[in-house]
PDB file of N, CA and C in Angstrom:
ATOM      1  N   UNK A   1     -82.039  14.298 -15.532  1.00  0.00           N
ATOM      2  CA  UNK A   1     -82.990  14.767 -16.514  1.00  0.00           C
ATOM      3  C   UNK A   1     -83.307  16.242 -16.224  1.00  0.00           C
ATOM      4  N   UNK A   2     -82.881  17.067 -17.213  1.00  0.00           N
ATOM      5  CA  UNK A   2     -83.699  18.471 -17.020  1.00  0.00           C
ATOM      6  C   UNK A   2     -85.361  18.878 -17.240  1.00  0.00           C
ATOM      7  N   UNK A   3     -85.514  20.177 -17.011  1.00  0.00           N
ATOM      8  CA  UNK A   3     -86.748  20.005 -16.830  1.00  0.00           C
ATOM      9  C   UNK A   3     -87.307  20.798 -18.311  1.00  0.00           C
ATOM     10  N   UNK A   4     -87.979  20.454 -18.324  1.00  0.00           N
ATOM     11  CA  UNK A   4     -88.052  20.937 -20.100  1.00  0.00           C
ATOM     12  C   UNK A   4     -89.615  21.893 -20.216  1.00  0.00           C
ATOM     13  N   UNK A   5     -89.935  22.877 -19.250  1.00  0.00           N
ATOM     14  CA  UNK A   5     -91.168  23.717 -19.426  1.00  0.00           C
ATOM     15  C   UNK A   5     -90.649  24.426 -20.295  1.00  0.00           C
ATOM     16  N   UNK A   6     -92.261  24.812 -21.530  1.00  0.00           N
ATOM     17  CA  UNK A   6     -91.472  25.785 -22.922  1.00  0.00           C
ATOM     18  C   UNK A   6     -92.206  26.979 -21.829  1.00  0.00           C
ATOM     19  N   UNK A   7     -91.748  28.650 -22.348  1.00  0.00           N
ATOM     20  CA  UNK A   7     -92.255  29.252 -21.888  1.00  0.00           C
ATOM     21  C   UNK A   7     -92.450  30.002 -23.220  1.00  0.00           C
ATOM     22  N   UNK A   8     -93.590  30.919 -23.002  1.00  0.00           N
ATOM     23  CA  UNK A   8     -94.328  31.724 -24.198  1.00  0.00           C
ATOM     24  C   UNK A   8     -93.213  32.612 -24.320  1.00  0.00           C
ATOM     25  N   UNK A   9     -92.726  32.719 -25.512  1.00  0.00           N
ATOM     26  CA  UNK A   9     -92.370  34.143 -25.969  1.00  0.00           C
ATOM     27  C   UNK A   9     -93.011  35.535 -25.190  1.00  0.00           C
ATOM     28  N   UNK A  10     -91.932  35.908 -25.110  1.00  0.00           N
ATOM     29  CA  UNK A  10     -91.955  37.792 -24.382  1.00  0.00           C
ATOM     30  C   UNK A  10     -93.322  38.420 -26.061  1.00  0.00           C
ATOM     31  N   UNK A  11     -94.263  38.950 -25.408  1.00  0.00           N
ATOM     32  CA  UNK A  11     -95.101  40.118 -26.310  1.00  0.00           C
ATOM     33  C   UNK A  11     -94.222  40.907 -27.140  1.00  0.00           C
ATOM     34  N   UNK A  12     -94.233  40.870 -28.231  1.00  0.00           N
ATOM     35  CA  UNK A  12     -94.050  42.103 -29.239  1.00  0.00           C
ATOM     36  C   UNK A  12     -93.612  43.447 -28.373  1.00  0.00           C
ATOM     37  N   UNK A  13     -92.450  44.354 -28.451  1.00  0.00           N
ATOM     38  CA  UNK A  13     -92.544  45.703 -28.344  1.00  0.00           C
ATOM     39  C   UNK A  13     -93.415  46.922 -29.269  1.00  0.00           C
ATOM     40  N   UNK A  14     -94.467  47.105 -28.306  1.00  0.00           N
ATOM     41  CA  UNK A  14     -95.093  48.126 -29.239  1.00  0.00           C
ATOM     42  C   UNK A  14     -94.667  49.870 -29.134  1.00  0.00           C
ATOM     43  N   UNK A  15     -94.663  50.260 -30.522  1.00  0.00           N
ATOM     44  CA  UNK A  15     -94.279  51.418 -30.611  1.00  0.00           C
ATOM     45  C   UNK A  15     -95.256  52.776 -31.005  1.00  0.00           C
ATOM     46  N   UNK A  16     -95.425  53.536 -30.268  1.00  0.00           N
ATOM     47  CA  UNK A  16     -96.562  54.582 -30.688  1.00  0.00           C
ATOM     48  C   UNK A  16     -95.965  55.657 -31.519  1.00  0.00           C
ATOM     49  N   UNK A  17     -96.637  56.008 -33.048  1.00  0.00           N
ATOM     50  CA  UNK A  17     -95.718  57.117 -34.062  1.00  0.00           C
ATOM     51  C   UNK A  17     -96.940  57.852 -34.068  1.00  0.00           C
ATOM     52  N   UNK A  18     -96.409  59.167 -34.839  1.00  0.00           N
ATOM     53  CA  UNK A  18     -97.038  60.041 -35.090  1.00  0.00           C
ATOM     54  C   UNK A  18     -97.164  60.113 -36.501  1.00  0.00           C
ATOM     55  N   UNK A  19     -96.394  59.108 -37.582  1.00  0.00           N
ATOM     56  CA  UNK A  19     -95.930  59.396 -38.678  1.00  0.00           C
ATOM     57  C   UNK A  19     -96.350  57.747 -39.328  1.00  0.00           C
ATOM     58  N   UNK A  20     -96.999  58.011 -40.784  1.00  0.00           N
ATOM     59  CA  UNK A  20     -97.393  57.059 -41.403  1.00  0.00           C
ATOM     60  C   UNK A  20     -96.183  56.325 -42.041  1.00  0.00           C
ATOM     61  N   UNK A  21     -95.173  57.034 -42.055  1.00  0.00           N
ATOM     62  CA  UNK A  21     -94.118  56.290 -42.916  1.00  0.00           C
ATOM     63  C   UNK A  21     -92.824  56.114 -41.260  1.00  0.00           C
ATOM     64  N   UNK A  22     -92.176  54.792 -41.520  1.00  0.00           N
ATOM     65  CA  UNK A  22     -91.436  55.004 -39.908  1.00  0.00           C
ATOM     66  C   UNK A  22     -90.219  54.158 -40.172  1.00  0.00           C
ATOM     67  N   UNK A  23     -89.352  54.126 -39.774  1.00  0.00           N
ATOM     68  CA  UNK A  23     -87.984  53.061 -40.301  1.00  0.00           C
ATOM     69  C   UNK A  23     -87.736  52.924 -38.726  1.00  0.00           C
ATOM     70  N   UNK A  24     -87.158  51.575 -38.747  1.00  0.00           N
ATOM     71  CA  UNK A  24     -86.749  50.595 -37.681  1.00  0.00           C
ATOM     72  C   UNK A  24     -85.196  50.098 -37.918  1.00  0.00           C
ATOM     73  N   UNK A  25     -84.302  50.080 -37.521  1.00  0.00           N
ATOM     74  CA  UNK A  25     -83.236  49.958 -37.052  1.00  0.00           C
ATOM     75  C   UNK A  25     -82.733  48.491 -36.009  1.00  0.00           C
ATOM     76  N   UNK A  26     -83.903  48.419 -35.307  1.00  0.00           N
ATOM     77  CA  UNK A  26     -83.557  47.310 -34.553  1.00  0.00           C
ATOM     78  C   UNK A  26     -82.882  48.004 -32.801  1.00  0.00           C
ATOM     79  N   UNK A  27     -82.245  49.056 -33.344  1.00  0.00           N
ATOM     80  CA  UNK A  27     -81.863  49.942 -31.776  1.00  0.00           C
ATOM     81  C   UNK A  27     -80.867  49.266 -31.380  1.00  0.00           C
ATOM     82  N   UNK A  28     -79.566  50.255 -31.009  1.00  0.00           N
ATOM     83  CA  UNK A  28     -78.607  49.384 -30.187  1.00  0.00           C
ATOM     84  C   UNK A  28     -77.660  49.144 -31.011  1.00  0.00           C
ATOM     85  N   UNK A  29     -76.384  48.905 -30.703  1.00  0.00           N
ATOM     86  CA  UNK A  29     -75.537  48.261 -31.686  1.00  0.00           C
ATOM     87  C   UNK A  29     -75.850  47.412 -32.297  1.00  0.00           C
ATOM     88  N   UNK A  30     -76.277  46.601 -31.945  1.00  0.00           N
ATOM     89  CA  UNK A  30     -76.674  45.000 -32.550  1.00  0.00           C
ATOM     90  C   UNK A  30     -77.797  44.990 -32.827  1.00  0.00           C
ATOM     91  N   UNK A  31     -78.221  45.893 -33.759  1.00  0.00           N
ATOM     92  CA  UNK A  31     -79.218  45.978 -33.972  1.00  0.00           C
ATOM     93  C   UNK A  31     -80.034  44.880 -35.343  1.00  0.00           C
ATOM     94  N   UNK A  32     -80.457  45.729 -36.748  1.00  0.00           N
ATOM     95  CA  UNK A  32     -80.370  45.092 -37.928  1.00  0.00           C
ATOM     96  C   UNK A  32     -80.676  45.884 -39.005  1.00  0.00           C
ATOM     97  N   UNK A  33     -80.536  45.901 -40.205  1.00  0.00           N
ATOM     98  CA  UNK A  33     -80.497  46.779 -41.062  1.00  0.00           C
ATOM     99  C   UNK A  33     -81.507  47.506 -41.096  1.00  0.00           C
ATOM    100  N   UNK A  34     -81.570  48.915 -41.753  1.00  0.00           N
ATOM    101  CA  UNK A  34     -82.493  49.924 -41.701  1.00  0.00           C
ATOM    102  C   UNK A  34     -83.916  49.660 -42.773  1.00  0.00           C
ATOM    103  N   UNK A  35     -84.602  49.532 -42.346  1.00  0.00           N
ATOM    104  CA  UNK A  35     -86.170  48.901 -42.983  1.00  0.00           C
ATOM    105  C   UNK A  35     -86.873  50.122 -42.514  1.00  0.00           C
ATOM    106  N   UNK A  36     -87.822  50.275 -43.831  1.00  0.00           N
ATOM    107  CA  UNK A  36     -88.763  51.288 -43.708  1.00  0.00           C
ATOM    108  C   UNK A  36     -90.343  50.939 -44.100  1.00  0.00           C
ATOM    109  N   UNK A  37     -91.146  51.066 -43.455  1.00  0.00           N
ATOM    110  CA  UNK A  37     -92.277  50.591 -43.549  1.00  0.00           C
ATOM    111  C   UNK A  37     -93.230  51.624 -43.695  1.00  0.00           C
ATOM    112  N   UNK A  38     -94.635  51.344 -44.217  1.00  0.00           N
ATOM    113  CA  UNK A  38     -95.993  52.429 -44.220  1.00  0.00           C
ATOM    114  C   UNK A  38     -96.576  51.994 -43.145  1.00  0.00           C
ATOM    115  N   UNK A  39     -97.353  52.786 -42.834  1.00  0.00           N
ATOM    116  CA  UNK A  39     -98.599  52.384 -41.661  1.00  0.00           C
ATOM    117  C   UNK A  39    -100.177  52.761 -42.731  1.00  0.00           C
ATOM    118  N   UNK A  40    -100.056  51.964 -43.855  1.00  0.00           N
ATOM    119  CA  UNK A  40    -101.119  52.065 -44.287  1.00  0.00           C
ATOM    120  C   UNK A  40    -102.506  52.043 -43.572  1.00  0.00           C
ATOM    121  N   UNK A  41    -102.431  51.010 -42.870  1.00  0.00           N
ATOM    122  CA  UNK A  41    -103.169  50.023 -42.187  1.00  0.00           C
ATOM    123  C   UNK A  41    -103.542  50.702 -40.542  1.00  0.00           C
ATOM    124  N   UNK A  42    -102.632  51.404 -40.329  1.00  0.00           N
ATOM    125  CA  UNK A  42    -102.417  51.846 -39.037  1.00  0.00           C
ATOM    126  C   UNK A  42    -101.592  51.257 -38.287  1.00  0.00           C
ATOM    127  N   UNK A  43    -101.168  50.246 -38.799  1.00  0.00           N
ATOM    128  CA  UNK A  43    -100.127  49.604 -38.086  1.00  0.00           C
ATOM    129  C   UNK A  43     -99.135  48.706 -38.856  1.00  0.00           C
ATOM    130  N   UNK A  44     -98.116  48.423 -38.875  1.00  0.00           N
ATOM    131  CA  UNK A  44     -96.282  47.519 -39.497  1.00  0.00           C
ATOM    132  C   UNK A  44     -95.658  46.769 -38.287  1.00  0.00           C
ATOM    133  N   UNK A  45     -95.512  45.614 -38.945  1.00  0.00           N
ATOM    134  CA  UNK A  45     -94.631  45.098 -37.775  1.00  0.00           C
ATOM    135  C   UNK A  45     -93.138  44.445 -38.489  1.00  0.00           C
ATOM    136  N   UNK A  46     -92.134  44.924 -37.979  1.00  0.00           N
ATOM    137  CA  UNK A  46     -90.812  44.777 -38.402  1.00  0.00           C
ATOM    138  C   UNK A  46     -90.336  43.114 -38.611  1.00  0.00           C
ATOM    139  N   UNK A  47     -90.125  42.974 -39.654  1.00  0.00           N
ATOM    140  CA  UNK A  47     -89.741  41.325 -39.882  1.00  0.00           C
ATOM    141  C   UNK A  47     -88.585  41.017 -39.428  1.00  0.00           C
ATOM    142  N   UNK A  48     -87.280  41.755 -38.512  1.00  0.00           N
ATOM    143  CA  UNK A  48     -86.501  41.707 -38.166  1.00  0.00           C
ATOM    144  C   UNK A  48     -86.828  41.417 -36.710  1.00  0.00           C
ATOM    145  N   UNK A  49     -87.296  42.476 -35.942  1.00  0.00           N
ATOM    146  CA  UNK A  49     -87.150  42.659 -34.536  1.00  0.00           C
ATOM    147  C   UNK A  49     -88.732  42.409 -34.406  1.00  0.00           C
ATOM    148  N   UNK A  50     -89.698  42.439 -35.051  1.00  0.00           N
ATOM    149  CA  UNK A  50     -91.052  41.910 -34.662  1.00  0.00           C
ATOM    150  C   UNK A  50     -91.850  43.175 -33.664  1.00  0.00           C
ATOM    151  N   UNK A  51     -91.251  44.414 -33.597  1.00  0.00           N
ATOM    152  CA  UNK A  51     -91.408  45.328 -33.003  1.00  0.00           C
ATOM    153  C   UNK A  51     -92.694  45.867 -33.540  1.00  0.00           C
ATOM    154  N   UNK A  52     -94.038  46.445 -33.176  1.00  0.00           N
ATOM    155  CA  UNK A  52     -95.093  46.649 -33.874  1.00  0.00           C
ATOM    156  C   UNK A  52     -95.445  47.803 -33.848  1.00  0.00           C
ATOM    157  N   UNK A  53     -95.324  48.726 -34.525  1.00  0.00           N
ATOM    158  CA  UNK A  53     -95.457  50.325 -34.885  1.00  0.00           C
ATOM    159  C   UNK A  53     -97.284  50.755 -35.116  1.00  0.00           C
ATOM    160  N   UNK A  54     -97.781  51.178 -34.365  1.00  0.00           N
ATOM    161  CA  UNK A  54     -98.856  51.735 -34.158  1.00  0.00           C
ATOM    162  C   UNK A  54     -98.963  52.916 -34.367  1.00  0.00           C
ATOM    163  N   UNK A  55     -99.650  53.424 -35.542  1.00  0.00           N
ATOM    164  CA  UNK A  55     -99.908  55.106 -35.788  1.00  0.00           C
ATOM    165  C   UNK A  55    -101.098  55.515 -34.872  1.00  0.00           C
ATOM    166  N   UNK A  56    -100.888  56.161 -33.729  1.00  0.00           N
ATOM    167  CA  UNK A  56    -101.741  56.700 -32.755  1.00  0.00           C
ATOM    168  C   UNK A  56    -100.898  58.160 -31.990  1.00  0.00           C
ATOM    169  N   UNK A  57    -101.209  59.511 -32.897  1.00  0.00           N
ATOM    170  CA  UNK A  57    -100.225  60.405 -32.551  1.00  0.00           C
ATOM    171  C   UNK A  57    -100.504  61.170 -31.257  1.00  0.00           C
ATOM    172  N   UNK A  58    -101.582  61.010 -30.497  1.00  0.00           N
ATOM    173  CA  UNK A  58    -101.574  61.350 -29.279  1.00  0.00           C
ATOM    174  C   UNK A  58    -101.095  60.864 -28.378  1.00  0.00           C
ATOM    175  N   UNK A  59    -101.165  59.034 -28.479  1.00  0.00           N
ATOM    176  CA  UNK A  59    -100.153  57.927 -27.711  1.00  0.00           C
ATOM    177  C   UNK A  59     -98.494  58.388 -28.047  1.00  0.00           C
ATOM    178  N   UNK A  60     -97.973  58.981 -29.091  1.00  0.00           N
ATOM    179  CA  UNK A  60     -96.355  59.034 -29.275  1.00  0.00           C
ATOM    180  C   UNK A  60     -96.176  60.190 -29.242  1.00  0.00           C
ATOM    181  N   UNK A  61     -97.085  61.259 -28.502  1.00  0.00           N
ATOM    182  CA  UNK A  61     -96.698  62.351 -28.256  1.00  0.00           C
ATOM    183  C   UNK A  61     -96.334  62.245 -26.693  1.00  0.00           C
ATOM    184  N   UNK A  62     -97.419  61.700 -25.901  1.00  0.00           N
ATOM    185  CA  UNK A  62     -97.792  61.065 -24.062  1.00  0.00           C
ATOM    186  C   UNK A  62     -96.158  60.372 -24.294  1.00  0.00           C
ATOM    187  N   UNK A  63     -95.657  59.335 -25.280  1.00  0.00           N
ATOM    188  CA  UNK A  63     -94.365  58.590 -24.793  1.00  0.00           C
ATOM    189  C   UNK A  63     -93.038  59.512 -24.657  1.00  0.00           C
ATOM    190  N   UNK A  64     -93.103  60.574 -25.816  1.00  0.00           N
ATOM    191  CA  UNK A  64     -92.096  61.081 -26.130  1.00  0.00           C
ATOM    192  C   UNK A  64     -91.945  62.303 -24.960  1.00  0.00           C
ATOM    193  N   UNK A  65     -92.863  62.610 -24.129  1.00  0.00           N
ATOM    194  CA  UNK A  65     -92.608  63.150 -22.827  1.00  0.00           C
ATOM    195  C   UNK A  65     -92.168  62.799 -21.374  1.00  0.00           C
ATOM    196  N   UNK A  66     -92.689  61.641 -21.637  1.00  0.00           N
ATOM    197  CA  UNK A  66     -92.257  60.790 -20.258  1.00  0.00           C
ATOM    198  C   UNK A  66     -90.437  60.672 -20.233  1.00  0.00           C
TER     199      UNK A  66
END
């Protein structure tokens, strides 16, 4: 008999933009088709990759330096 613990899903990748309008790709070869979303709201989350785009342009300025 195996052992059958479920484990939680891995958290969402969150993404910090500077830009209200943002397209997702999925990244990588294997990725998934090119989707473009608003950040009306301040925030989109990709129905493909579930990746969650956060408009906070001081946070995706701090990433894009590291």
């Amino acid at each position: 008999m195996t052992d059958a613990r479920r484990t939680a899903p891995p958290p969402p990748e969150v993404v910090y933009v500077a830009d209200h309008r943002i397209a997702c790709d999925g990244g990588g070869a294997l990725g998934h088709p090119k989707v473009w979303y608003s950040l009306e709201d301040g925030k989109a989350e990709c129905g493909y990759c579930d990746r969650m785009f956060v408009y906070d342009p001081q946070k995706a300025r701090m990433d894009r330096q590291v």
